[in-house]
Protein backbone atom coordinates (compact mmCIF):
# COMPACT_ATOMS: atom_id res chain seq x y z
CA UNK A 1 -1.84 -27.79 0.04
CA UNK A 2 -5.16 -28.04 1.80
CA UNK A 3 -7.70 -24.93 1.72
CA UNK A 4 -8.90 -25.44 4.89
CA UNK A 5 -7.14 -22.52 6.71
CA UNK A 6 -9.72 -20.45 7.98
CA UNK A 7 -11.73 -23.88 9.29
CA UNK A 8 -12.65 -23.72 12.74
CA UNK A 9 -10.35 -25.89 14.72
CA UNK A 10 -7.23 -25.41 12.22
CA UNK A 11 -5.58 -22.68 13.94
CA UNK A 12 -2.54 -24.22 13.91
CA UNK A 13 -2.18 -24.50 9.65
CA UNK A 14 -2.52 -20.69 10.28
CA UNK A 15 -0.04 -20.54 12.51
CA UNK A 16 2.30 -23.29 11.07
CA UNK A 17 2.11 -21.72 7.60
CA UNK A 18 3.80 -18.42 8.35
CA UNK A 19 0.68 -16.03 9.70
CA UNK A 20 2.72 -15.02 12.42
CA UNK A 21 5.60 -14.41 10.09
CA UNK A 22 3.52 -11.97 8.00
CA UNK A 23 1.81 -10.13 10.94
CA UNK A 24 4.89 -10.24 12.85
CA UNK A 25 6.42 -8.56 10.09
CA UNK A 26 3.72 -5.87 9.09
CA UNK A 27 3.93 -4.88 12.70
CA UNK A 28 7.79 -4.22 12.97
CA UNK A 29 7.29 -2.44 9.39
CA UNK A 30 4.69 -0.19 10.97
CA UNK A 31 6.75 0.70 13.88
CA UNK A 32 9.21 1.06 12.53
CA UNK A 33 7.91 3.54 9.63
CA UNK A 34 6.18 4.93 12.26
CA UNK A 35 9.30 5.90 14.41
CA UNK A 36 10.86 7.04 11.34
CA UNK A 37 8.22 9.50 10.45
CA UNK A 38 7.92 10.65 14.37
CA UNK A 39 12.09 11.22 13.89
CA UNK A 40 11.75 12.83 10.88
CA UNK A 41 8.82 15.09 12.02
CA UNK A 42 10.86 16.17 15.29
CA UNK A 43 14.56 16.72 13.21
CA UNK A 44 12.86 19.20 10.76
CA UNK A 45 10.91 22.31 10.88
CA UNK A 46 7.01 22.30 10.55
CA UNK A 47 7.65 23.88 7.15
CA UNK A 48 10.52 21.98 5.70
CA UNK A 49 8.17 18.67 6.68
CA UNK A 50 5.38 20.16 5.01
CA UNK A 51 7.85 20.13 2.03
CA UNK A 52 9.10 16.78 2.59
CA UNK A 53 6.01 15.35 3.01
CA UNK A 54 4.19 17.34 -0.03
CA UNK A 55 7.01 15.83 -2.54
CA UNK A 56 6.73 12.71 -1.32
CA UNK A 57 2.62 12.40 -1.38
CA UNK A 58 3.50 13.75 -5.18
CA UNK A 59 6.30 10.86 -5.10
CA UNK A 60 3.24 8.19 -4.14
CA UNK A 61 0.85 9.49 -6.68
CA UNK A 62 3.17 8.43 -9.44
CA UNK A 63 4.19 5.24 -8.12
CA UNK A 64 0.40 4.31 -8.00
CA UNK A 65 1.24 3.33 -11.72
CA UNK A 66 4.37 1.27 -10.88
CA UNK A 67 5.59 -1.34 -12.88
CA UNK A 68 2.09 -0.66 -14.82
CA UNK A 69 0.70 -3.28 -12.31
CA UNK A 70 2.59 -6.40 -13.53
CA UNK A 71 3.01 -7.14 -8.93
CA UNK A 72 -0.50 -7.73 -9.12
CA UNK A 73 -0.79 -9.80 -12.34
CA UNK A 74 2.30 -11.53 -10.63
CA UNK A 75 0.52 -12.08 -7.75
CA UNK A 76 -2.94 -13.66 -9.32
CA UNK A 77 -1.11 -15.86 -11.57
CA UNK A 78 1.94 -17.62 -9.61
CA UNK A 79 -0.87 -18.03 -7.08
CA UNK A 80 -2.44 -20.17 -8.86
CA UNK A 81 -1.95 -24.04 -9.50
CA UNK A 82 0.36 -23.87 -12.11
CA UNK A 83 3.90 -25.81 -12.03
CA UNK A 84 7.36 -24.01 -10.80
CA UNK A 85 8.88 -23.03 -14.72
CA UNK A 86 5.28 -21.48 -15.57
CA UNK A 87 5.61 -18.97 -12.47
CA UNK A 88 9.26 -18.37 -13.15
CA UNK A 89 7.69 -17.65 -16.69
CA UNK A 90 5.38 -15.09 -15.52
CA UNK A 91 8.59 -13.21 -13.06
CA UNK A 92 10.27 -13.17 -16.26
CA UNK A 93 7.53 -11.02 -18.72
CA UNK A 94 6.90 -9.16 -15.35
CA UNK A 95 10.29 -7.88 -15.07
CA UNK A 96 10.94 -6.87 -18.54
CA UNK A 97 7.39 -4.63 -19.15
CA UNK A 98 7.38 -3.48 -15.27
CA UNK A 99 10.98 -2.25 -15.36
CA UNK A 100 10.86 -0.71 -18.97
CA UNK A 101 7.79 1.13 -17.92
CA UNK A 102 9.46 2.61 -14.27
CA UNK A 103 12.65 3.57 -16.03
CA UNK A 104 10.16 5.92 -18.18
CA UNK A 105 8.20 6.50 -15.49
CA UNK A 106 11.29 7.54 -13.39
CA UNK A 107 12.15 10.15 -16.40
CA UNK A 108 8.58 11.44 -16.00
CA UNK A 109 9.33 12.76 -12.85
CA UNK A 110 12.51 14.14 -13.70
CA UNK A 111 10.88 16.08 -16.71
CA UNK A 112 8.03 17.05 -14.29
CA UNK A 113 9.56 18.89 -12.13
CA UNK A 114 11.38 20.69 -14.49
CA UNK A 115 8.93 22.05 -16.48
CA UNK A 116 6.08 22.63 -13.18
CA UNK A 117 6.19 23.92 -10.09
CA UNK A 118 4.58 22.33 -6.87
CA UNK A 119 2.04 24.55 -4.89
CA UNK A 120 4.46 24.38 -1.83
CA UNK A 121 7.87 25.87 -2.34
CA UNK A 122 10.76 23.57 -1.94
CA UNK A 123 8.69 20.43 -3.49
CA UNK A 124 9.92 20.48 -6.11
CA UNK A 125 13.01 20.27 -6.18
CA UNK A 126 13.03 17.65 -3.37
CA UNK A 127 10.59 15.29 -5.61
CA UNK A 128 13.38 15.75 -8.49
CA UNK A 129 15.90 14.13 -5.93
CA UNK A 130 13.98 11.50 -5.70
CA UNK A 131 13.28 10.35 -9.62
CA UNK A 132 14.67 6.94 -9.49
CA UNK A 133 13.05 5.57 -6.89
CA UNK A 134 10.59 4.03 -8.51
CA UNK A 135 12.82 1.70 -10.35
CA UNK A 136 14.63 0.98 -6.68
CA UNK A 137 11.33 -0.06 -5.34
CA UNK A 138 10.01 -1.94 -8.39
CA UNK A 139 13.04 -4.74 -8.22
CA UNK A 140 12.44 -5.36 -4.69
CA UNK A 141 8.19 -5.51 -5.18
CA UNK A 142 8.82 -7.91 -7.90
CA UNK A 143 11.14 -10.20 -5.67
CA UNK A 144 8.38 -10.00 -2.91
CA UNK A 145 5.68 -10.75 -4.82
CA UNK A 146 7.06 -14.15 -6.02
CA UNK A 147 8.16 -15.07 -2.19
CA UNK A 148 4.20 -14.13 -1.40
CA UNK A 149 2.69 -15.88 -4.51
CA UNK A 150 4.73 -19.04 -3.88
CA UNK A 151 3.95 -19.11 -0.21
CA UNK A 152 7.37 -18.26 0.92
CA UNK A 153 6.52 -16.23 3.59
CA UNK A 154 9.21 -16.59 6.09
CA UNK A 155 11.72 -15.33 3.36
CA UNK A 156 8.86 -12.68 2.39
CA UNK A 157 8.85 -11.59 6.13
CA UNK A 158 12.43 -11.28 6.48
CA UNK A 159 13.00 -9.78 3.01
CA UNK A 160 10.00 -6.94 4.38
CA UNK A 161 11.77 -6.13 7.66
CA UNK A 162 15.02 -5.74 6.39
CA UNK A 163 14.10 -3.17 4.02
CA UNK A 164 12.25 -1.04 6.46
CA UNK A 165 14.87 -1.27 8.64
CA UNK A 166 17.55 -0.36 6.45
CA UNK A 167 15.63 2.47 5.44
CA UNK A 168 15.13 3.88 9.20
CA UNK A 169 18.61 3.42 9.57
CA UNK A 170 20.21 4.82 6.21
CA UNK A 171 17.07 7.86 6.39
CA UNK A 172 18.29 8.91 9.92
CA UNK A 173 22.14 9.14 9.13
CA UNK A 174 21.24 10.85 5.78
CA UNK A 175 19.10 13.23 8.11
CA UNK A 176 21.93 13.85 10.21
CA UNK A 177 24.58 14.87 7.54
CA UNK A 178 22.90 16.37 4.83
CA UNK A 179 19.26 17.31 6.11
CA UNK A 180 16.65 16.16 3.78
CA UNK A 181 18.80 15.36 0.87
CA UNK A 182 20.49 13.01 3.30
CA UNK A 183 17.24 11.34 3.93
CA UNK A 184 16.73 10.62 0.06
CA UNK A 185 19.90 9.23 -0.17
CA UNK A 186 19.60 7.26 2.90
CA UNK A 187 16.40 5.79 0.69
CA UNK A 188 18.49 5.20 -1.96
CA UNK A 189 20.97 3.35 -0.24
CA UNK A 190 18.83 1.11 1.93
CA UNK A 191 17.08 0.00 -1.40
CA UNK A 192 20.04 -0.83 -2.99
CA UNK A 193 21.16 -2.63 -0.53
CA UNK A 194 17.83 -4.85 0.13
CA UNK A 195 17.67 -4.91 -3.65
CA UNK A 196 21.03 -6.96 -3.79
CA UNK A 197 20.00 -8.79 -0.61
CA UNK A 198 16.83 -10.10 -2.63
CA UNK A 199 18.74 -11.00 -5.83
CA UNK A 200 20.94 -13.54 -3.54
CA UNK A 201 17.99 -14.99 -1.85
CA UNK A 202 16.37 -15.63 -5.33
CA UNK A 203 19.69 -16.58 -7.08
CA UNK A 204 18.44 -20.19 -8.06
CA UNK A 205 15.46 -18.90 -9.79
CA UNK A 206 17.24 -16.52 -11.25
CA UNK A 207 19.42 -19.14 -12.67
CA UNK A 208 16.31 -20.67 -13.96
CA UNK A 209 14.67 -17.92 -15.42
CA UNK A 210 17.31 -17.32 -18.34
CA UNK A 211 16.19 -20.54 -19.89
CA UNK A 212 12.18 -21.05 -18.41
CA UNK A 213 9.68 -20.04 -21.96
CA UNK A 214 7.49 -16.92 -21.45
CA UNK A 215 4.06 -17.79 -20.90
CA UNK A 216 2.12 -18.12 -25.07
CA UNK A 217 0.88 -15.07 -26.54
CA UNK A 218 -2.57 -15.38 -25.12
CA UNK A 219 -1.40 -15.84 -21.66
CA UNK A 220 0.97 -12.79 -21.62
CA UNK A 221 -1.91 -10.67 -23.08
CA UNK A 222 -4.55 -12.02 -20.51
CA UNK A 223 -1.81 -11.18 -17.64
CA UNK A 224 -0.78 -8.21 -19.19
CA UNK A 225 -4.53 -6.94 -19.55
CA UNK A 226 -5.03 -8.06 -15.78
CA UNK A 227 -2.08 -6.05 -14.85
CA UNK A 228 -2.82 -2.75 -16.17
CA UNK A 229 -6.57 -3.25 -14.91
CA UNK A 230 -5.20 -4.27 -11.45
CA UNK A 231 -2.92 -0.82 -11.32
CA UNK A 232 -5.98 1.43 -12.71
CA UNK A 233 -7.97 -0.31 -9.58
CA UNK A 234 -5.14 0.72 -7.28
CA UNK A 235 -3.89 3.81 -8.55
CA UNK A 236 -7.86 5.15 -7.93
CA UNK A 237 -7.89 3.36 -4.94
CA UNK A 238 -4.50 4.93 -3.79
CA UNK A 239 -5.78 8.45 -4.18
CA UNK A 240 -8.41 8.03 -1.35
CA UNK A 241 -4.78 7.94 0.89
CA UNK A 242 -3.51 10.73 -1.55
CA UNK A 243 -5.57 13.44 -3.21
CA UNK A 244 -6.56 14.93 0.10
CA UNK A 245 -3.30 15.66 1.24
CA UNK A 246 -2.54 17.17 -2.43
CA UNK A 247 -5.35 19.47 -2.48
CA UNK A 248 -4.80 20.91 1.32
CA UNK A 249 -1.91 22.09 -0.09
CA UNK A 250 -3.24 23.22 -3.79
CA UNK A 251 -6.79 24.98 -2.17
CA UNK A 252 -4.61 26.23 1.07
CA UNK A 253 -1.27 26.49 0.35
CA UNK A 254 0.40 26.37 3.53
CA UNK A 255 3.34 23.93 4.35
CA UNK A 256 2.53 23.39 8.72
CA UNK A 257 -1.12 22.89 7.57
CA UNK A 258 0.04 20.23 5.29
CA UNK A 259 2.17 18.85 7.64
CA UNK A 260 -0.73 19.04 10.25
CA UNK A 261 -3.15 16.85 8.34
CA UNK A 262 -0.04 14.30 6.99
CA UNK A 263 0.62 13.65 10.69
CA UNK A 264 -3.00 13.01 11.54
CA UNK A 265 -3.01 10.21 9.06
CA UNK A 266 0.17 8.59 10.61
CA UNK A 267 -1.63 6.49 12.88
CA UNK A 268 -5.13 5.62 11.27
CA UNK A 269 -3.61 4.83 8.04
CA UNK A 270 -0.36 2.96 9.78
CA UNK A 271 -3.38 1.29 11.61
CA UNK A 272 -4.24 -0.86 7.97
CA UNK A 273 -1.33 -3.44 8.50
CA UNK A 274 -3.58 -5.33 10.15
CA UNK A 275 -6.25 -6.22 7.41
CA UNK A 276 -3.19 -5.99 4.85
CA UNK A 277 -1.26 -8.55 6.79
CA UNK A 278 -4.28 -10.65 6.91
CA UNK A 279 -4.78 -10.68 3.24
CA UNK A 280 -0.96 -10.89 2.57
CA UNK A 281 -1.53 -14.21 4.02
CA UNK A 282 -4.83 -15.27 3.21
CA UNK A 283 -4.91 -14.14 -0.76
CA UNK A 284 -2.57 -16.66 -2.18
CA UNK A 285 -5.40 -19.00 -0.83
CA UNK A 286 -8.68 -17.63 -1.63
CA UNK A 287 -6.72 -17.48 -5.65
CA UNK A 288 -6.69 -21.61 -5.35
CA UNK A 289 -10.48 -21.74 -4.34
CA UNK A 290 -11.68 -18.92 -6.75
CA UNK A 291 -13.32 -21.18 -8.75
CA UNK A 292 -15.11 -22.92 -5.68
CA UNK A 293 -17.91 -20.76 -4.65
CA UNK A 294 -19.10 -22.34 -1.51
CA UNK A 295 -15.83 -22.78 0.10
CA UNK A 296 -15.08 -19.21 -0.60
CA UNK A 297 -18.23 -17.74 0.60
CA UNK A 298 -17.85 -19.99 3.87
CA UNK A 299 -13.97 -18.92 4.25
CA UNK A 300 -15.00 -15.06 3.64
CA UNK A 301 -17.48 -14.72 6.14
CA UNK A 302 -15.70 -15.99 8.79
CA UNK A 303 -12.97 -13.77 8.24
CA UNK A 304 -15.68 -10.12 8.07
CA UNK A 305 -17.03 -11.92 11.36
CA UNK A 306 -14.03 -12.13 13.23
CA UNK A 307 -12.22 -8.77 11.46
CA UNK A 308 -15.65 -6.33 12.61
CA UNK A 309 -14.84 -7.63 16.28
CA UNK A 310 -11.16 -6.61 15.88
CA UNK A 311 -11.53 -3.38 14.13
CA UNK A 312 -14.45 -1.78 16.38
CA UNK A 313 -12.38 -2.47 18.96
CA UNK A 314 -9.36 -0.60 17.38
CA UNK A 315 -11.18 2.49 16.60
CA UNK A 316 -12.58 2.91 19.43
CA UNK A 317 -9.64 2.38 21.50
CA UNK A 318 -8.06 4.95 19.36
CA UNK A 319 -10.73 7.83 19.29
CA UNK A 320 -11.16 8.07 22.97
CA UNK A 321 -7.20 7.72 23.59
CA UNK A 322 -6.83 10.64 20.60
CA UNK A 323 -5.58 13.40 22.70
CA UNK A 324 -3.22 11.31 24.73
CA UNK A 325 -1.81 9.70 22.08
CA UNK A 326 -1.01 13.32 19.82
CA UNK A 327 0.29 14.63 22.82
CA UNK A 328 2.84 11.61 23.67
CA UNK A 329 3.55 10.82 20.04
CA UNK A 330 4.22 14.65 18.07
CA UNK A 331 3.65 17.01 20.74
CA UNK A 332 2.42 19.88 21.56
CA UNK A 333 2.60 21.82 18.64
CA UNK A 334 0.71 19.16 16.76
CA UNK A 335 -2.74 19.90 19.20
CA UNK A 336 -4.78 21.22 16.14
CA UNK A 337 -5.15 17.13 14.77
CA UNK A 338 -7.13 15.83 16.91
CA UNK A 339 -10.51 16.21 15.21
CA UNK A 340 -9.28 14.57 12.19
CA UNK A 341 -7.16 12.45 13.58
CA UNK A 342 -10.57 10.61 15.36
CA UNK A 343 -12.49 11.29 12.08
CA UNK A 344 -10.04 8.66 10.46
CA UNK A 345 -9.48 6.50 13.66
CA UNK A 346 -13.51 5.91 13.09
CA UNK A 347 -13.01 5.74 9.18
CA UNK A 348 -10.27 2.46 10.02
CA UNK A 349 -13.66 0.25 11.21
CA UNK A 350 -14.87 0.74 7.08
CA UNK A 351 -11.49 0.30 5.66
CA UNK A 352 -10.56 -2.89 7.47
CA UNK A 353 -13.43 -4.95 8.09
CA UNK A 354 -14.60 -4.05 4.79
CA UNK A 355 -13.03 -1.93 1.87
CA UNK A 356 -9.60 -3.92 2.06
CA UNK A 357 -11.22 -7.59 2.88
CA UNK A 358 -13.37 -7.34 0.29
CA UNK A 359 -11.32 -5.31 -2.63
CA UNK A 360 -8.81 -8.23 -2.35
CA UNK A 361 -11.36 -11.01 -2.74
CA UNK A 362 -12.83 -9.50 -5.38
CA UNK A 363 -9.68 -9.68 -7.71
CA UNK A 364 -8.86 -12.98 -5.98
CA UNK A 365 -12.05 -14.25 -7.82
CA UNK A 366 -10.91 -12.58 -10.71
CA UNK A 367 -13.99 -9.67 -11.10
CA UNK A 368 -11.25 -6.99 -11.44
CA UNK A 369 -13.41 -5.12 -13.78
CA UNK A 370 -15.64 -4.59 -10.69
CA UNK A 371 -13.09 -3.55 -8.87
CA UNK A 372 -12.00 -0.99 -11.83
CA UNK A 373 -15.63 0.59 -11.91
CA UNK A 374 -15.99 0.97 -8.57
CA UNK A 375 -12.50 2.94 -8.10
CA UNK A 376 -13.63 5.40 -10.81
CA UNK A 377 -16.84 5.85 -8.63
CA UNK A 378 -15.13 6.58 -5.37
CA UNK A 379 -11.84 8.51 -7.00
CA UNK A 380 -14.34 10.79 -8.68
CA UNK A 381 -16.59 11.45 -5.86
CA UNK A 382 -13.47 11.88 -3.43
CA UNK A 383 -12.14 14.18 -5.29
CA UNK A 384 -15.46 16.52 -5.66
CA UNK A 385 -15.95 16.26 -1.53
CA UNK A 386 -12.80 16.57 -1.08
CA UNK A 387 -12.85 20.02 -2.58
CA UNK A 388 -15.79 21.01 -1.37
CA UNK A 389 -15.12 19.65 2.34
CA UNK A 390 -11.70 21.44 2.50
CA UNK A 391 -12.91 24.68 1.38
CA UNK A 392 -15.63 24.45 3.79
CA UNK A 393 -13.96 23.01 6.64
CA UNK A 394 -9.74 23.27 6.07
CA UNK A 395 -8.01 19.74 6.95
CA UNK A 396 -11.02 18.61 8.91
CA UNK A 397 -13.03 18.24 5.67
CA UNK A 398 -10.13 15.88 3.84
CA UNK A 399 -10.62 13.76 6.90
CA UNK A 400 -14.30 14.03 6.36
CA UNK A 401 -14.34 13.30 2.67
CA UNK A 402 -11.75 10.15 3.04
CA UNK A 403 -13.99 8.50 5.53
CA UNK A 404 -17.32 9.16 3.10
CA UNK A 405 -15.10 7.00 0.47
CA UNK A 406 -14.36 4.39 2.88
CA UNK A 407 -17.58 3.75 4.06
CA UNK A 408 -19.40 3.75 -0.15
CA UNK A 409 -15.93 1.90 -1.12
CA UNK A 410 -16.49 -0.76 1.52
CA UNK A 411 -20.34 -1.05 0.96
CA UNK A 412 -20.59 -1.23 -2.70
CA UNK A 413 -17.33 -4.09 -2.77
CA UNK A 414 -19.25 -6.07 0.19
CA UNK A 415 -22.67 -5.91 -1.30
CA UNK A 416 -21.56 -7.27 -4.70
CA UNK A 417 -19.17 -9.69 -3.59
CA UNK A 418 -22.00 -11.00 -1.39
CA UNK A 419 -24.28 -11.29 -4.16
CA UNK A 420 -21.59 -12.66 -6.35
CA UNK A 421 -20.89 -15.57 -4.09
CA UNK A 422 -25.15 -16.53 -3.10
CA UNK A 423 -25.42 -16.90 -7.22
């Protein structure tokens, strides 16, 4: 496979090896989670949302430690050029430590909420409903991961969509009959299904699998070690998305404030599909060149070039259109979001043209560790401002603090990946 896809005048190997696909993809997936949260938000209360949405933020921050990372070590190391029974080799050991580790982590959250009580009432027992989920979405992460790492991206595409959509589907039925227990059910269901779905599509490999070696004992620790670094990166990373929502509802404890500030974060954070969908693609790639310095630097800088013009553009468009697009998309009773809501619209310029570009490329190259430090960095100072900025200034502050990350997340990961790649 040639490495010449961000070349100029090779648009079409972009477009011939399954871009579109992926974007394509991202972009239903985004709609479509987007209608579903716009449903949900309009079939429930402003309180029993709040709820909703508070157990499932608490739902998130455990699953930053799914499968105790074993996607991403998946990810780096059937990427690279190694031959078919040596990937299969790696899905193997990934499936037997990541599932071990979520069927504990699933009991975890059963325990939890037995023994502690969420800050908003009704959480709790809402998060308990939804303790194996993590094992649900672990199978079908693991089956997408291969499809991505192998370059299977049509498959990967479909496999995405179809979940998403079954879970619109199966979470709006659910909603219908049995209110919000309906709605984790529907989740249940959909996964299942798409779980299955993925088995079949994977069936020869699976085949394969039973007899394929695991990788020597070196290798597995390496991966292994790269795995649980990779999640520690990630689950820091994922609290900059997380902590503020947890802490308007610790520090303020009120369940339509929470669900005020969750719905201002629909859009800007929806809004990351694009640089995601460009690295879905693109990684796989940048893992064959990693050892190739000046190809990578060339390949990296035209993709910040032509990302900045794309994302400027994006935030602007959506922080003059803010009050239009509250008032089409939640209403009238959501009016108070604005303000935030163009605090994070601003915040996606940082995030996309720089934080998630560069993040990925630097565990693409393999400096993980970098990545590691740096997420201690930002999770720690997020979580001081975003104390201090929601005490001072309610939900406006959490917007506040989450863009401050961005922006030192983004600038630190740029600065030393640039320096990396002039050495």
């Amino acid at each position: 496979m040639k490495n010449n896809f961000l070349k100029n005048g090779h648009l079409k190997f972009v477009l011939k090896n399954g871009f579109l696909h992926i974007f394509s993809a991202n972009l239903i997936n985004k709609i479509i989670q987007f209608c579903s949260g716009v449903i949900l938000i309009r079939f429930f209360s402003k309180e029993e949302y709040g709820q909703y949405s508070y157990a499932g933020n608490i739902l998130s921050l455990f699953l930053l430690v799914e499968g105790i990372g074993v996607c991403s070590g998946l990810l780096q190391y059937a990427s690279e050029n190694i031959s078919s029974e040596k990937k299969l080799g790696y899905v193997k050991i990934a499936f037997r430590y990541g599932a071990l580790f979520d069927i504990i982590l699933g009991f975890i959250i059963f325990i939890f909420t037995l023994f502690f009580s969420l800050p908003i009432d009704g959480s709790s027992i809402i998060l308990r409903w939804m303790f194996l989920i993590p094992l649900f979405s672990f199978i079908f992460n693991i089956i997408e991961t291969y499809l991505r790492s192998t370059l299977k991206n049509f498959q990967y595409s479909a496999l995405s969509v179809m979940n998403t959509s079954l879970v619109l589907v199966c979470s709006i039925i659910g909603a219908i009959l049995y209110n919000i227990l309906g709605v984790i059910i529907g989740r249940y269901i959909a996964y299942l299904i798409t779980d299955i779905i993925a088995l079949i599509m994977i069936r020869k490999e699976l085949c394969l699998i039973k007899t394929v070696p695991l990788p020597i004992k070196e290798e597995r620790n390496v991966f292994i070690k790269y795995s649980i670094t990779s999640m520690l990166c990630n689950s820091i990373s994922g609290l900059l998305y997380l902590i503020d929502t947890f802490l308007v509802g610790l520090i303020i404890r009120d369940s339509s404030t929470v669900a005020a500030y969750k719905t201002s974060t629909v859009i800007p954070f929806a809004l990351n599909f694009i640089p995601s969908s460009v690295m879905i693609f693109v990684y796989p790639y940048f893992a064959r060149i990693n050892t190739n310095k000046s190809k990578f630097k060339q390949y990296y800088f035209t993709l910040i070039k032509y990302m900045g013009c794309l994302n400027i553009l994006i935030s602007l468009l959506f922080f003059i259109c803010a009050p239009w697009i509250i008032n089409i998309v939640f209403g009238n009773n959501y009016s108070d979001i604005i303000i935030p809501f163009r605090i994070l619209a601003l915040g996606f310029f940082f995030v996309g043209t720089f934080r998630i570009p560069s993040g990925n490329l630097l565990a693409a190259a393999e400096k993980i560790k970098v990545n590691f430090y740096l997420s201690i960095i930002s999770g720690v100072t997020n979580i001081v401002l975003d104390i201090l900025f929601i005490l001072w200034w309610g939900a406006t502050g959490a917007a506040i603090s989450t863009v401050c990350i961005f922006i030192l997340d983004g600038s630190i990961s740029t600065l030393f990946l640039y320096n990396y790649l002039r050495k």
